[in-house]
Protein backbone atom coordinates (compact mmCIF):
# COMPACT_ATOMS: atom_id res chain seq x y z
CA UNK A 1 91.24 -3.55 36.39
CA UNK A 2 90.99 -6.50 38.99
CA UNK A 3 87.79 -8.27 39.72
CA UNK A 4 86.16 -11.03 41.57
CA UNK A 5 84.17 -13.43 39.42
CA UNK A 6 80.98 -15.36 40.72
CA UNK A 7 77.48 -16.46 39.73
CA UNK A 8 74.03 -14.27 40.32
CA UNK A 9 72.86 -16.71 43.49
CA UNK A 10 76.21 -16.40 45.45
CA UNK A 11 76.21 -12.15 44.56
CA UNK A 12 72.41 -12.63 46.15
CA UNK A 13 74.04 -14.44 48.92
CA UNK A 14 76.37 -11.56 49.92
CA UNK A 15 73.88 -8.25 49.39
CA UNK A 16 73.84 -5.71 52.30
CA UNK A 17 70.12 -3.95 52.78
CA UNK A 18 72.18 -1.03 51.67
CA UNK A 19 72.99 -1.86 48.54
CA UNK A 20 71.44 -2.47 45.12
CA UNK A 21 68.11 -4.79 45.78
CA UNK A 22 67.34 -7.92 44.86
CA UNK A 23 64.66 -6.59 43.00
CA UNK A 24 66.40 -4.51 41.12
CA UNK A 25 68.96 -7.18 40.09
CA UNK A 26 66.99 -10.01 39.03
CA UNK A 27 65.30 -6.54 36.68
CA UNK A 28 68.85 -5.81 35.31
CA UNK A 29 68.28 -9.57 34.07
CA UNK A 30 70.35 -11.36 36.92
CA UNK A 31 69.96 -14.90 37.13
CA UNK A 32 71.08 -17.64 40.01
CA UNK A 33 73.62 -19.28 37.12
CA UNK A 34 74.41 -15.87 35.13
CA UNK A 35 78.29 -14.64 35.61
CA UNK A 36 78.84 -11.52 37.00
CA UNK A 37 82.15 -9.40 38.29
CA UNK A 38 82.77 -7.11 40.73
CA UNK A 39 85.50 -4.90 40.24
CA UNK A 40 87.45 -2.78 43.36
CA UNK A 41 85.12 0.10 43.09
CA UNK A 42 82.05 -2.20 43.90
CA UNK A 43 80.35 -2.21 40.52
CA UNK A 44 78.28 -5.38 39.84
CA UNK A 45 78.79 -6.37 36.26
CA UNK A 46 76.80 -9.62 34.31
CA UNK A 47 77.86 -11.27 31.38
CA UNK A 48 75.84 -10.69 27.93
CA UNK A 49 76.34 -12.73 25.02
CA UNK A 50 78.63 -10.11 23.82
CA UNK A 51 79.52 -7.75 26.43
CA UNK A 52 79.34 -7.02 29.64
CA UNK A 53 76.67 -4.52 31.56
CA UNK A 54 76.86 -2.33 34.63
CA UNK A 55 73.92 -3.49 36.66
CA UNK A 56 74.48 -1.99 40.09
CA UNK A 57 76.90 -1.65 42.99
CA UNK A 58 78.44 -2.60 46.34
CA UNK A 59 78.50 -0.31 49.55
CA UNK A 60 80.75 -0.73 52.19
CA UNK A 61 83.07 -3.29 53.11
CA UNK A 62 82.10 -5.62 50.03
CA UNK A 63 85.45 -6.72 49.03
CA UNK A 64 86.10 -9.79 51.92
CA UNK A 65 82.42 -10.15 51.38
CA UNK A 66 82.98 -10.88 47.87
CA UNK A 67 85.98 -12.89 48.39
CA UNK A 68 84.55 -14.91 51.03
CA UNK A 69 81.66 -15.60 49.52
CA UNK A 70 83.01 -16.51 45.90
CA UNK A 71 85.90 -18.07 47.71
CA UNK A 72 88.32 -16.16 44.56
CA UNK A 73 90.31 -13.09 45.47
CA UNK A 74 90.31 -10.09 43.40
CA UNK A 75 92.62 -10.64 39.67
């Protein structure tokens, strides 16, 4: 499975009113610095010590919003 990697502030940067709040995320444990991955089916993903977690997803057109705003394509 492909995916776009970026931090929690630029995934802030790029939500739709739409989509999963920001409420919701920073909840789910989201951070400005965390990682988190969005894969082609729009689910947000942070990184655990561990593992990773499912904490949400994308609506829409969110893959060139993802790419544009992480400036990374999808691998």
């Amino acid at each position: 499975m492909k995916f776009i990697e970026m931090n929690g502030k630029t995934l802030m940067s790029m939500l739709e009113p739409s989509e999963v709040s920001p409420v919701e995320l920073r909840e789910a444990g989201l951070t400005d610095t965390c990682l988190v991955r969005i894969n082609q089916q729009g689910d947000i993903e942070v990184r655990r010590r561990d593992r990773w977690d499912v904490i949400g997803g994308l609506r829409g057109n969110f893959g060139p919003r993802a790419e544009q705003a992480s400036g990374r394509g999808f691998a």
